[in-house]
N, C-alpha and C. Protein backbone atom coordinates (compact mmCIF):
# COMPACT_ATOMS: atom_id res chain seq x y z
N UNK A 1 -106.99 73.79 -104.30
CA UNK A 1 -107.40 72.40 -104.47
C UNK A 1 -108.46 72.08 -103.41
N UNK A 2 -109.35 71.37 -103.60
CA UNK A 2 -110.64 71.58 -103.05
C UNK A 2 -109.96 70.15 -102.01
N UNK A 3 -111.05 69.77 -100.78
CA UNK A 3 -110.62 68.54 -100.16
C UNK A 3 -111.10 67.68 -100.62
N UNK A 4 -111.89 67.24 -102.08
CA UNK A 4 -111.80 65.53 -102.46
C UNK A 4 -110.74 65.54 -103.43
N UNK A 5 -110.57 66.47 -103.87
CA UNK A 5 -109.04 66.48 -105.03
C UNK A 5 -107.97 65.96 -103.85
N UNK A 6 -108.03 66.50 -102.64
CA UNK A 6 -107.16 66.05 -101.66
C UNK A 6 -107.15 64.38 -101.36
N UNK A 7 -108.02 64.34 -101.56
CA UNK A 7 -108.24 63.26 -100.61
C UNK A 7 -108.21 61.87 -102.16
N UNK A 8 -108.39 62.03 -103.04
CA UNK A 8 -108.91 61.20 -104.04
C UNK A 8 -107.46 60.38 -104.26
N UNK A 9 -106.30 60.81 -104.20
CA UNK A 9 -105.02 60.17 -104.48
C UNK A 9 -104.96 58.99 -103.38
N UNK A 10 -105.45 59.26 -102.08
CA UNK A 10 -105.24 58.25 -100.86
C UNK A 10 -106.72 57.48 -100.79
N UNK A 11 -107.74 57.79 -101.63
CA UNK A 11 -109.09 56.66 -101.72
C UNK A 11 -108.49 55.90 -102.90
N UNK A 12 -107.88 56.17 -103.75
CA UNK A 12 -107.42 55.29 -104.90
C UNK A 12 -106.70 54.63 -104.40
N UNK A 13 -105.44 54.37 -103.81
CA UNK A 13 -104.71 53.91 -102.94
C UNK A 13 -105.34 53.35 -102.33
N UNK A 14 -106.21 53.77 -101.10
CA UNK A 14 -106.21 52.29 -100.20
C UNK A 14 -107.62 51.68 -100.95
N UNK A 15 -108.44 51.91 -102.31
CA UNK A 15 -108.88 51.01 -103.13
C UNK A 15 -107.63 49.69 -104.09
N UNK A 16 -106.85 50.08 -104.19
CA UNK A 16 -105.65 49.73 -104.73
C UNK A 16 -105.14 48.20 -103.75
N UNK A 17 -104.87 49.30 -102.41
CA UNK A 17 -104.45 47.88 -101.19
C UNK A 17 -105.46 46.81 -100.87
N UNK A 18 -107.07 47.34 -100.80
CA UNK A 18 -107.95 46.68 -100.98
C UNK A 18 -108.07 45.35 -101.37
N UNK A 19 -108.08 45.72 -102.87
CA UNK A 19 -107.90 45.40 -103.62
C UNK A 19 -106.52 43.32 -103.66
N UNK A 20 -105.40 44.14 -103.14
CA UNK A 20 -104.33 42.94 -102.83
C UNK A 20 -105.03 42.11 -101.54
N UNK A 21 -105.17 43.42 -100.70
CA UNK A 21 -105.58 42.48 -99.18
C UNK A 21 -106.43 40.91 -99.47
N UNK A 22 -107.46 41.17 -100.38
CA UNK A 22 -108.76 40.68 -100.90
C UNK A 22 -107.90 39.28 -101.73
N UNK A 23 -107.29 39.79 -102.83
CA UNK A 23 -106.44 38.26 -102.95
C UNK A 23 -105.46 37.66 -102.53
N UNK A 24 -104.95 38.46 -101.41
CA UNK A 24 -104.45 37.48 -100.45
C UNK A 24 -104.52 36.66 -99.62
N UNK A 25 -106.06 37.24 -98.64
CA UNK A 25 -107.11 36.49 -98.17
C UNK A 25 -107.22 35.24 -98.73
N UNK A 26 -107.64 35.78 -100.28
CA UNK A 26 -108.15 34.01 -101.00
C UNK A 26 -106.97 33.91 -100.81
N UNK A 27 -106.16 33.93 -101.04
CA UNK A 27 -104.47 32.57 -101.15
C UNK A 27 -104.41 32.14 -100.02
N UNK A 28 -104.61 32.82 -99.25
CA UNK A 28 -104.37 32.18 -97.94
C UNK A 28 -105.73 31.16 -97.35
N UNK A 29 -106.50 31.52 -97.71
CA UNK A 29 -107.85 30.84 -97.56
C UNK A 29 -107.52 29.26 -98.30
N UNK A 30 -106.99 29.37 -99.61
CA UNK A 30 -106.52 27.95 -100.48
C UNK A 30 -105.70 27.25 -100.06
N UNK A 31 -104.55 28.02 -98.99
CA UNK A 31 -103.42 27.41 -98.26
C UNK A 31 -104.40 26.52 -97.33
N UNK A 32 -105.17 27.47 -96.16
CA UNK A 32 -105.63 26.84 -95.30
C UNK A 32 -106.62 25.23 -95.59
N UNK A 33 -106.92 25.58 -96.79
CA UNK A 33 -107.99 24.77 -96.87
C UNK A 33 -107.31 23.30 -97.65
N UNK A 34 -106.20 23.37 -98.19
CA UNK A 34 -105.38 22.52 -98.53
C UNK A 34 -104.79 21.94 -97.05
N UNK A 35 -104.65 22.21 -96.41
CA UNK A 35 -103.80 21.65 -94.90
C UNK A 35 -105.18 21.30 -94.11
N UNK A 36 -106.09 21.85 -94.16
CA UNK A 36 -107.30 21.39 -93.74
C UNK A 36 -107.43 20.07 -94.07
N UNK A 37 -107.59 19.79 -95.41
CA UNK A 37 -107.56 18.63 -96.30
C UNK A 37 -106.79 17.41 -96.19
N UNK A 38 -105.49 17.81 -95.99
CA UNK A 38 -104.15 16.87 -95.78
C UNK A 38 -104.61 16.84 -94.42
N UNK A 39 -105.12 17.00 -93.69
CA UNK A 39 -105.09 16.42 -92.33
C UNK A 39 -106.40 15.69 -91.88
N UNK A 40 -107.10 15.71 -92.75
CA UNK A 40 -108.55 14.49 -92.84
C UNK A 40 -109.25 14.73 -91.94
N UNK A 41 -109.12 13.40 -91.04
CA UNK A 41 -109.99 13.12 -90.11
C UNK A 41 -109.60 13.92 -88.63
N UNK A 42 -108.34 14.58 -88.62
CA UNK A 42 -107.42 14.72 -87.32
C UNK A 42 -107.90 15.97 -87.29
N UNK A 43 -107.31 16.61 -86.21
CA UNK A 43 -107.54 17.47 -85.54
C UNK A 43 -107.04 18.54 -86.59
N UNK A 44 -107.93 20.04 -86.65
CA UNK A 44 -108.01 20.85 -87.57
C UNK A 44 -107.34 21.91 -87.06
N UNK A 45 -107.99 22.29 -85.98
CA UNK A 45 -107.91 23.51 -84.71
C UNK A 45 -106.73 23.15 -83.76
N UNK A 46 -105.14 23.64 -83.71
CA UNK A 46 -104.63 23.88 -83.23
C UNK A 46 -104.03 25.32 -82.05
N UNK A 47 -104.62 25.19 -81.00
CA UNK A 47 -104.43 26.40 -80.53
C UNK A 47 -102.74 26.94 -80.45
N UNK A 48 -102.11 25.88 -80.27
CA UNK A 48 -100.52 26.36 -80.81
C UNK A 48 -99.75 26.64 -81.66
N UNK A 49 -100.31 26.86 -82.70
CA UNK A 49 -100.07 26.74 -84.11
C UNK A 49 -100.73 28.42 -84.00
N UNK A 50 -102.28 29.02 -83.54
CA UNK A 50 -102.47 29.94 -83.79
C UNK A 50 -102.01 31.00 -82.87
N UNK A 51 -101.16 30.61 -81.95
CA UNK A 51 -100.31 31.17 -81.05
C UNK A 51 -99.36 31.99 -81.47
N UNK A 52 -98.44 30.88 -82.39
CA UNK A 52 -97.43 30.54 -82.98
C UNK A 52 -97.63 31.71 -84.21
N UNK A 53 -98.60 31.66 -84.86
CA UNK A 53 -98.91 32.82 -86.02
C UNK A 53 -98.88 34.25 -85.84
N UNK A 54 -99.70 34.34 -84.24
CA UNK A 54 -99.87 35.33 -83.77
C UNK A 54 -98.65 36.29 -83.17
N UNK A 55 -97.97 35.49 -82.61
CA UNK A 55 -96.80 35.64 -82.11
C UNK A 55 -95.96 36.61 -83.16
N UNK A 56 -95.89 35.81 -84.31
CA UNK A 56 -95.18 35.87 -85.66
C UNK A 56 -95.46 37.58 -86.05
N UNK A 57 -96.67 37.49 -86.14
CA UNK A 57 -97.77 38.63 -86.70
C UNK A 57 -96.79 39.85 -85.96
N UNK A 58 -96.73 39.63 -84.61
CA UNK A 58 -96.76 41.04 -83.47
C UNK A 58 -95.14 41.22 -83.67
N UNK A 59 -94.41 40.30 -84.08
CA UNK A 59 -93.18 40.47 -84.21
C UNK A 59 -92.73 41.20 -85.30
N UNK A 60 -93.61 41.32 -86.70
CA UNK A 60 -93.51 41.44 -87.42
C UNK A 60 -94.31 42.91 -88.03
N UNK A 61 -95.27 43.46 -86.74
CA UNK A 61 -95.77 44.66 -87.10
C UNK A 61 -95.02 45.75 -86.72
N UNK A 62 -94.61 46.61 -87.79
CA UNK A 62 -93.62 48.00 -87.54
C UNK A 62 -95.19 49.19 -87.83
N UNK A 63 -95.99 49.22 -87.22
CA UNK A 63 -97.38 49.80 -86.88
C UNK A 63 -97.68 50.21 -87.88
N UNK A 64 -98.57 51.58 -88.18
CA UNK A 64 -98.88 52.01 -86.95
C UNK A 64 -100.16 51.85 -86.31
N UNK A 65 -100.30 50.37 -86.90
CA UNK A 65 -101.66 49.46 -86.23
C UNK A 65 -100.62 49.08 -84.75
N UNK A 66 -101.18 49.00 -83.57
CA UNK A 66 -100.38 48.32 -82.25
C UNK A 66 -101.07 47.06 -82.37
N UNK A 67 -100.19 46.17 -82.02
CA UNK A 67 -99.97 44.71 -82.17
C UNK A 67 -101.41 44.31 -81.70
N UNK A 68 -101.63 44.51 -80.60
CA UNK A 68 -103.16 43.91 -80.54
C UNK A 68 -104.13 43.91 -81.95
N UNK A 69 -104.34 45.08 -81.74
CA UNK A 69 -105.21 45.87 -83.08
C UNK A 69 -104.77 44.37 -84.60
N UNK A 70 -103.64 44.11 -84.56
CA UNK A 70 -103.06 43.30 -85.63
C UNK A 70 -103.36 41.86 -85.05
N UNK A 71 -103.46 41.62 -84.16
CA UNK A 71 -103.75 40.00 -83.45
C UNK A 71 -104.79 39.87 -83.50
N UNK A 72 -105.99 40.84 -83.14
CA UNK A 72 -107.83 40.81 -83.64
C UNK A 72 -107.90 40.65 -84.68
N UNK A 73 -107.04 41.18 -85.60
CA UNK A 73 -107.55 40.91 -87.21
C UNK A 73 -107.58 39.80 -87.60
N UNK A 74 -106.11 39.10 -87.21
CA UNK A 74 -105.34 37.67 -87.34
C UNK A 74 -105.99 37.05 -87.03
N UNK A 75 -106.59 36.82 -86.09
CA UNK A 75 -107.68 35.92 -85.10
C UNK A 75 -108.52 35.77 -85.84
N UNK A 76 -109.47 37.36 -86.48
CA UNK A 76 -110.26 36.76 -87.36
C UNK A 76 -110.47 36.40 -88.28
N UNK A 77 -109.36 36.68 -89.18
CA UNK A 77 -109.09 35.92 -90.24
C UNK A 77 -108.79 34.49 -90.25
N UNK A 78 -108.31 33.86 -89.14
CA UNK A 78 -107.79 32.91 -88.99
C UNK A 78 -109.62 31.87 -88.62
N UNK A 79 -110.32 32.69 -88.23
CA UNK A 79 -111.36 32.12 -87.82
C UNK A 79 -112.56 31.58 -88.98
């Protein structure tokens, strides 16, 4: 078996996860932007709230990304 026959089962795959990551983003993007909304004129940017997420995130990563690596992402997604 040659190495893209190797390799073609795990590019389909993480085209596959891609794929979810991408509409989850948007859902979460529709969440945000709905609470954005409900909160009008007030304050948007809570730094305790993205604390609070982050926190969540690192508690919640069984790797084998290390928690930082997972809090940069968060951050920028969150951004």
């Amino acid at each position: 078996m040659t190495t893209d026959e190797l390799l073609l089962p795990h590019r389909n795959a993480i085209d596959e996860i891609d794929a979810t990551i991408l509409q989850l983003l948007n859902q979460r993007a529709t969440h945000a932007r709905a609470i954005g909304e409900l909160k009008g004129t007030g304050v948007v940017y809570r730094p305790e709230r993205e604390a609070q997420v982050l926190r969540r995130i690192k508690e919640l990563n069984q790797g084998p990304l290390p928690d930082e690596a997972v809090a940069r992402l968060f951050r920028e997604i969150m951004s």
